[in-house]
C-alpha atoms as a PDB file:
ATOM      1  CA  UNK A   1     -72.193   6.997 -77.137  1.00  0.00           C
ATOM      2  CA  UNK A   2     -68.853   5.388 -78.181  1.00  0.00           C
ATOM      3  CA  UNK A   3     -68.308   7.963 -80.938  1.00  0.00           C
ATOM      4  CA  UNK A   4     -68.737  10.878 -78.473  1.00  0.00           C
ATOM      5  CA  UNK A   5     -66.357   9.561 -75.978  1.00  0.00           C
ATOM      6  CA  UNK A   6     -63.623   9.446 -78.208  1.00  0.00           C
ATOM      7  CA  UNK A   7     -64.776  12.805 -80.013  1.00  0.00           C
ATOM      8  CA  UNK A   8     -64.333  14.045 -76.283  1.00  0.00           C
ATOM      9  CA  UNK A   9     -60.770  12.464 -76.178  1.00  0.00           C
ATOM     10  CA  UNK A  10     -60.188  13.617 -79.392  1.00  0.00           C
ATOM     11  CA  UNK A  11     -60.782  17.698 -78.827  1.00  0.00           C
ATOM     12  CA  UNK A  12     -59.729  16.949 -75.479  1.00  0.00           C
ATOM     13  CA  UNK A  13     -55.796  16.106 -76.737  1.00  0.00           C
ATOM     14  CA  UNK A  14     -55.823  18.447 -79.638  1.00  0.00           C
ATOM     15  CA  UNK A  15     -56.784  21.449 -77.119  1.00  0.00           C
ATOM     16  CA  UNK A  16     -54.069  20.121 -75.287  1.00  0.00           C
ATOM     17  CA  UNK A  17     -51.567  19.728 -77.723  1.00  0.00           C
ATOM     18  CA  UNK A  18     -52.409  23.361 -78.947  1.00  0.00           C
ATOM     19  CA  UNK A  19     -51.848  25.131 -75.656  1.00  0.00           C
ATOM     20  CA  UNK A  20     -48.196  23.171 -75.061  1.00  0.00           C
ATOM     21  CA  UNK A  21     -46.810  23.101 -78.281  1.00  0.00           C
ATOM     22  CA  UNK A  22     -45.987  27.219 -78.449  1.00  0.00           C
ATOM     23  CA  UNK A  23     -45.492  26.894 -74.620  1.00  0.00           C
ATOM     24  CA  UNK A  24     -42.606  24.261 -75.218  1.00  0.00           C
ATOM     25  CA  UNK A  25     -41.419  26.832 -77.738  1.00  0.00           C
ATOM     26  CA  UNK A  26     -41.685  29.380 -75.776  1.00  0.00           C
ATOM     27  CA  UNK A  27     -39.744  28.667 -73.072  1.00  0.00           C
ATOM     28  CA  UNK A  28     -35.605  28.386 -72.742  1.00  0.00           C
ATOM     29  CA  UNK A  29     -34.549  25.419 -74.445  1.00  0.00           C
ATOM     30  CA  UNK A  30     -33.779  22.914 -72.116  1.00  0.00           C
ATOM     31  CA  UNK A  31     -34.946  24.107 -68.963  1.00  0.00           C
ATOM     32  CA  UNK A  32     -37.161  22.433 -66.589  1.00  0.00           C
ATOM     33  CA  UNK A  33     -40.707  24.266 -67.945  1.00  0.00           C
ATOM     34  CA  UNK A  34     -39.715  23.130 -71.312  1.00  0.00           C
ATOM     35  CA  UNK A  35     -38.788  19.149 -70.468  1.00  0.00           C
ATOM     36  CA  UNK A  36     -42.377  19.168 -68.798  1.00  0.00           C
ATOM     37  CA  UNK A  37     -44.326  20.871 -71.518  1.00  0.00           C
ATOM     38  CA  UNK A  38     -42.692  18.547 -73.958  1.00  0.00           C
ATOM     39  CA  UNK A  39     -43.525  15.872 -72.375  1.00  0.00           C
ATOM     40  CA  UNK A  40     -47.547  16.710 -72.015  1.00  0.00           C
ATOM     41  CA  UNK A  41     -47.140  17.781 -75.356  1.00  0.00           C
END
């Protein structure tokens, strides 16, 4: 059960990271969108 809770947390951040990453790049340097998404990512 251990192992699938942090499997969970695992895909869980890596989705995460995945989706904001490009977004952060995306975005004007600087502005507010890309301060937030840099900071989730």
């Amino acid at each position: 059960m251990l192992y699938q809770s942090f499997l969970l947390v695992h895909i869980l951040a890596g989705s995460i990271g995945l989706l904001t990453g490009p977004l952060a790049i995306a975005v004007k340097k600087g502005g507010l969108a890309h301060r937030r998404l840099g900071i989730v990512f």
